[in-house]
N, C-alpha and C. Protein backbone atom coordinates (compact mmCIF):
# COMPACT_ATOMS: atom_id res chain seq x y z
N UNK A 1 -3.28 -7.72 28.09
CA UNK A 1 -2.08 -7.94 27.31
C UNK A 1 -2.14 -7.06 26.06
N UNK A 2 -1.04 -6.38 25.58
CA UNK A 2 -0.86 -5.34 24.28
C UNK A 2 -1.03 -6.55 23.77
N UNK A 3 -1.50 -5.50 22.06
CA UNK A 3 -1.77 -5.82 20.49
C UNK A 3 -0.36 -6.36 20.11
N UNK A 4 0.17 -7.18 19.56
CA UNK A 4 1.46 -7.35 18.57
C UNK A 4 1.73 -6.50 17.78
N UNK A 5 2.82 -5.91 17.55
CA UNK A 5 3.04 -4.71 16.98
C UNK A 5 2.87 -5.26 15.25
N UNK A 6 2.54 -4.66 14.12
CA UNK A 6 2.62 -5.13 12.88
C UNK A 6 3.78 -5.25 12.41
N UNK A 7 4.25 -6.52 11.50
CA UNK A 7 5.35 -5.62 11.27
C UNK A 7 5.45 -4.88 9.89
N UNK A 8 6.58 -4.78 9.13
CA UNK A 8 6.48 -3.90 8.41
C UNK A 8 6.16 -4.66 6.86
N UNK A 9 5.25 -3.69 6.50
CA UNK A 9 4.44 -4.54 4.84
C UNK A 9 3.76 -4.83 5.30
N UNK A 10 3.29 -5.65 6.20
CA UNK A 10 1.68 -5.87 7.04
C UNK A 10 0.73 -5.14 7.27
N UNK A 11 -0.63 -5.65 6.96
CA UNK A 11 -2.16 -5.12 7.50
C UNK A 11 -2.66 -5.74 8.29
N UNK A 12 -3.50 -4.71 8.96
CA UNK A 12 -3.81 -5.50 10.65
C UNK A 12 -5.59 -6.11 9.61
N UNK A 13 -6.43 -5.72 10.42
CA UNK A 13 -7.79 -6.78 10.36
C UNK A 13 -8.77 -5.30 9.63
N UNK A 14 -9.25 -5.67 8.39
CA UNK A 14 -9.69 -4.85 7.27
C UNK A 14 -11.19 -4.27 8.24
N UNK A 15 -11.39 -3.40 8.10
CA UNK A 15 -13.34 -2.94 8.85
C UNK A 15 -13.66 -2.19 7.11
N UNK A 16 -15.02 -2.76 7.73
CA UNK A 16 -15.87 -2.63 6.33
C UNK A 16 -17.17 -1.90 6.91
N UNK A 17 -17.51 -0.19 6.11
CA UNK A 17 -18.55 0.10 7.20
C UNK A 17 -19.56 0.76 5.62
N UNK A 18 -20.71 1.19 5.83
CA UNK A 18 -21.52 1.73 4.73
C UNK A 18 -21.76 3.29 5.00
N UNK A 19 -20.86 4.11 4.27
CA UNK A 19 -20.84 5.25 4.38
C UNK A 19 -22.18 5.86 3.89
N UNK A 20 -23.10 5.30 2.42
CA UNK A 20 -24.31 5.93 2.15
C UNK A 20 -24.77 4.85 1.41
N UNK A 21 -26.30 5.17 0.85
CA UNK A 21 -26.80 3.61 0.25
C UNK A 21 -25.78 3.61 -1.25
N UNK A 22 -25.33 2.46 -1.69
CA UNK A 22 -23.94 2.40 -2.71
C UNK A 22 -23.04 2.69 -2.45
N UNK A 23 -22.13 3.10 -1.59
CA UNK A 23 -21.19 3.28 -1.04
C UNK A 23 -20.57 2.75 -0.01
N UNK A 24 -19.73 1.62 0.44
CA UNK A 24 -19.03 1.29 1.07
C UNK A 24 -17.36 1.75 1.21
N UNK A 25 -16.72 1.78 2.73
CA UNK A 25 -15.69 2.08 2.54
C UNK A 25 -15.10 0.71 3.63
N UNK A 26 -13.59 0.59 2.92
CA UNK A 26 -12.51 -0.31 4.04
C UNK A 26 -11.97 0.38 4.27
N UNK A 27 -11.26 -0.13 5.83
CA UNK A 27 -9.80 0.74 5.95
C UNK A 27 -9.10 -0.19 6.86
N UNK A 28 -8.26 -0.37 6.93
CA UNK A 28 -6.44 -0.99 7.93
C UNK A 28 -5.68 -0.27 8.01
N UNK A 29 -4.78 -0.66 9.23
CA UNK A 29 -3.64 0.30 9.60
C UNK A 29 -2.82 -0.99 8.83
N UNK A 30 -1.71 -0.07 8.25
CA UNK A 30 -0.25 -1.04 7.43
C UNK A 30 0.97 -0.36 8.45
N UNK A 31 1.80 -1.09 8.64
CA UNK A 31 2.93 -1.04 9.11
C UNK A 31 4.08 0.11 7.76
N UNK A 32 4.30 1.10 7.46
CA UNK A 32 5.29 1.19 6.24
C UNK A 32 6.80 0.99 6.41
N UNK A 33 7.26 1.01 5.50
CA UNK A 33 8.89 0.75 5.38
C UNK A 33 9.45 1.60 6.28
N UNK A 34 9.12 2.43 6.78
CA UNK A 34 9.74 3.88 7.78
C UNK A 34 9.16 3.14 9.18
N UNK A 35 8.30 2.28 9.32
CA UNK A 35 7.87 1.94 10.53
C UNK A 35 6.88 2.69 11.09
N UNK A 36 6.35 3.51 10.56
CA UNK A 36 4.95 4.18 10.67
C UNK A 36 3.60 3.70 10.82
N UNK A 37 2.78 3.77 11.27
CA UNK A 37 1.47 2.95 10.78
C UNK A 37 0.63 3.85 10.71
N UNK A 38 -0.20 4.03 9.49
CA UNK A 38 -0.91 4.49 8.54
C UNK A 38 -2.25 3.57 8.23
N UNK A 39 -3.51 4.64 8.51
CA UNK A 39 -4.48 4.09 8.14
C UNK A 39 -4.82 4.33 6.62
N UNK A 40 -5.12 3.02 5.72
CA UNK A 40 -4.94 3.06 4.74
C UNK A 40 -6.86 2.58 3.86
N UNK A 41 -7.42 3.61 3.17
CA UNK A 41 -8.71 3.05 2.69
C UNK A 41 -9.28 3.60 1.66
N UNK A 42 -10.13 2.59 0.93
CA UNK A 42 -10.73 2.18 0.10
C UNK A 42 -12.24 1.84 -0.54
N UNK A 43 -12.85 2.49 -1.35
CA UNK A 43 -13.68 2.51 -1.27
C UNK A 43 -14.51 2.18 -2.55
N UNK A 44 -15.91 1.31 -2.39
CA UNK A 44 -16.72 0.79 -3.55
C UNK A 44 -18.62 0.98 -3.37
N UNK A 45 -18.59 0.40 -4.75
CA UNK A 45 -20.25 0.29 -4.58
C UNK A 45 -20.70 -0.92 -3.54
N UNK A 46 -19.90 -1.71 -3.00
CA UNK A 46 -20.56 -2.48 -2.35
C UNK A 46 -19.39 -3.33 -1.53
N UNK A 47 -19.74 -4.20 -0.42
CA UNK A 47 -18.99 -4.27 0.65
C UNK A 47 -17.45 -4.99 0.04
N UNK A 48 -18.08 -5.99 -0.81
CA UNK A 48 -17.28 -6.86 -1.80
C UNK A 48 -15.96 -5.96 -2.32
N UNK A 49 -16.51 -5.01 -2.83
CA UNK A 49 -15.88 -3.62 -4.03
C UNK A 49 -14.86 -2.90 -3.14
N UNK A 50 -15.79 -2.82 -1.60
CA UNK A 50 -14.89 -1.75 -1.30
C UNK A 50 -13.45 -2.63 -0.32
N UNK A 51 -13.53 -4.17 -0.22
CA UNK A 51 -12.69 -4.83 0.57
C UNK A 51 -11.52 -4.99 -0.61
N UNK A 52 -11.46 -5.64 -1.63
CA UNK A 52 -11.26 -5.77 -2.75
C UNK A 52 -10.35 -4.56 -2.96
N UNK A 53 -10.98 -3.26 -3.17
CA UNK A 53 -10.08 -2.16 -4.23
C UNK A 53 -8.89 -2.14 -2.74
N UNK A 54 -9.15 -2.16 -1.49
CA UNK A 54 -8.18 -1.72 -0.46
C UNK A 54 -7.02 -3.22 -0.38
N UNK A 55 -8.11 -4.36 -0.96
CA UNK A 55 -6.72 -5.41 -1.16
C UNK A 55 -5.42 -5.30 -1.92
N UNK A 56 -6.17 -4.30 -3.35
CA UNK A 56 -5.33 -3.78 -4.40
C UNK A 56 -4.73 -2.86 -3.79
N UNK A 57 -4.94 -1.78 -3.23
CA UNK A 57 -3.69 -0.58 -2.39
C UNK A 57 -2.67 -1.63 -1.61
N UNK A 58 -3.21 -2.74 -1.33
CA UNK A 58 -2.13 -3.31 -0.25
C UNK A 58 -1.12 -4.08 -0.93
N UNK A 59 -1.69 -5.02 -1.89
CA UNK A 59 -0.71 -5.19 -3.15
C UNK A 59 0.58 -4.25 -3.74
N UNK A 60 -0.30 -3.12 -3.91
CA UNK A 60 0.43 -2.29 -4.73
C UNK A 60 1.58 -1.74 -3.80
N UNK A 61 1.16 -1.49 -2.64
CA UNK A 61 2.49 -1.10 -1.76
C UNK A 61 3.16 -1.99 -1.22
N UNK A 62 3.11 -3.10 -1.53
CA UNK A 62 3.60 -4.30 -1.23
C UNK A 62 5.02 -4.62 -2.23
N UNK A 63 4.45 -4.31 -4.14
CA UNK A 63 5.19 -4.18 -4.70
C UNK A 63 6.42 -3.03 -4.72
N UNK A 64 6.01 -2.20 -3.85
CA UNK A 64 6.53 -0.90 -3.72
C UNK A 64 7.84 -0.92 -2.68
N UNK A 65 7.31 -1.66 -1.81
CA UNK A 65 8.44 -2.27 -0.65
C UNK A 65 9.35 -3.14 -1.21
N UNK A 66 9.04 -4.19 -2.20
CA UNK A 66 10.26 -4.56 -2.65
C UNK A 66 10.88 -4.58 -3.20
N UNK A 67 11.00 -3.02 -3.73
CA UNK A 67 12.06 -2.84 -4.44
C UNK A 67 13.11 -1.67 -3.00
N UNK A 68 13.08 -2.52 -2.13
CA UNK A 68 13.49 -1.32 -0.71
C UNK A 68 15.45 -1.49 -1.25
N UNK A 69 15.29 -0.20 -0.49
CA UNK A 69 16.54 0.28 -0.43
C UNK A 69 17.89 -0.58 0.19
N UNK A 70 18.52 -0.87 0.23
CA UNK A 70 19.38 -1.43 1.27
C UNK A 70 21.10 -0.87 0.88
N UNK A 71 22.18 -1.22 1.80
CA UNK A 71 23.21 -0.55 1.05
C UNK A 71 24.18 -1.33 -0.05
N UNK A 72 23.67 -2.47 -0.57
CA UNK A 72 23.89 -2.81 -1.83
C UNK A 72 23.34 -2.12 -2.98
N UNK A 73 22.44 -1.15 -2.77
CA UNK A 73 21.57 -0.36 -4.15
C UNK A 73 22.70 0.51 -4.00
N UNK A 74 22.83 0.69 -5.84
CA UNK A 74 23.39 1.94 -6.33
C UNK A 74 22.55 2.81 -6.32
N UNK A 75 23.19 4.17 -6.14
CA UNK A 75 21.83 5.29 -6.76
C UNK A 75 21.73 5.17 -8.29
N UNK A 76 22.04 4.64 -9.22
CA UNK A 76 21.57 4.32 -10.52
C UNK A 76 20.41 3.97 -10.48
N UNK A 77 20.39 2.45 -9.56
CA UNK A 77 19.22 1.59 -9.55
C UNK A 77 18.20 2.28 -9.18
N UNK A 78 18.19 2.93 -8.25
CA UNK A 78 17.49 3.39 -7.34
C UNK A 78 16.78 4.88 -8.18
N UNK A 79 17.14 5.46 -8.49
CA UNK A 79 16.75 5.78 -9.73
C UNK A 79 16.25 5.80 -10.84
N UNK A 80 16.22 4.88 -11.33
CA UNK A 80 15.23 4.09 -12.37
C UNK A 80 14.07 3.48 -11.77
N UNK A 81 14.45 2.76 -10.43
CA UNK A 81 13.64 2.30 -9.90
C UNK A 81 12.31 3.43 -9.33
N UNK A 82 12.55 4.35 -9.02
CA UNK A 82 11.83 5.51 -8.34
C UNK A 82 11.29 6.24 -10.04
N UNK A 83 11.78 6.25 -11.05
CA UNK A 83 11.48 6.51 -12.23
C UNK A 83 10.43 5.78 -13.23
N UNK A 84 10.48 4.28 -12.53
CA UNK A 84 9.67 3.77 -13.22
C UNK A 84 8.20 3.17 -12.52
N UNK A 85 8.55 3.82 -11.01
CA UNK A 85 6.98 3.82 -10.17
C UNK A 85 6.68 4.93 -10.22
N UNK A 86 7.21 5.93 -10.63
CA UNK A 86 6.25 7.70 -10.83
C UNK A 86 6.03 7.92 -12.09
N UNK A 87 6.74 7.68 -12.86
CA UNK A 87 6.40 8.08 -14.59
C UNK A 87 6.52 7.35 -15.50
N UNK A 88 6.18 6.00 -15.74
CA UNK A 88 6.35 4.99 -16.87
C UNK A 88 6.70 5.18 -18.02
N UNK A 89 6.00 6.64 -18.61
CA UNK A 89 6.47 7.47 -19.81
C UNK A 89 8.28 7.34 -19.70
N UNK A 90 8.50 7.70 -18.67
CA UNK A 90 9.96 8.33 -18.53
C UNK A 90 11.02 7.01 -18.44
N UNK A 91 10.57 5.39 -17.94
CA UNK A 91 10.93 4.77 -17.47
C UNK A 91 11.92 4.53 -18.93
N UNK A 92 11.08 4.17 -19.91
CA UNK A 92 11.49 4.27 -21.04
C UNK A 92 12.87 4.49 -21.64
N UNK A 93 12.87 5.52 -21.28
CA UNK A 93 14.15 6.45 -21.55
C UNK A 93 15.57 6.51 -20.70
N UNK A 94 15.45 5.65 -19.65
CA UNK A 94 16.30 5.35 -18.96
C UNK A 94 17.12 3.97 -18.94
């Protein structure tokens, strides 16, 4: 029987492997907003560190998805919005 497809904003099951002594890396495939799946990883001094910083990438694109597009967004919004996840300096000013 096939895998369940992810869906989108979702991570499948994190692998945690020891690239050198102090060094651990994670990685998951994420589903993205385009429907792509992308292996996504992360890496620490230790197994803890390196599950952890790849929880934070998943967060962070998590926040990233919801600010998604739909056809109620103005391009104003959408704009600021894309302004104030690339340049915070700039967000400012808008």
């Amino acid at each position: 029987m096939a895998r369940p497809v992810l869906d989108v904003g979702r991570h499948g099951e994190m692998s945690v492997r020891q690239e050198h002594p102090g060094r651990w890396t994670a990685s998951a495939y994420i589903r993205d907003n385009d429907g792509q799946r992308r292996r996504v990883r992360a890496s620490g001094r230790s197994k803890t560190a390196a599950r952890y910083a790849l929880s934070l990438k998943f967060e962070n694109r998590a926040s990233f998805l919801a600010d998604e597009v739909d056809a109620a967004m103005t391009v104003e919004k959408l704009m600021c919005s894309s302004l104030r996840s690339s340049t915070p300096s700039l967000a400012s000013a808008v």
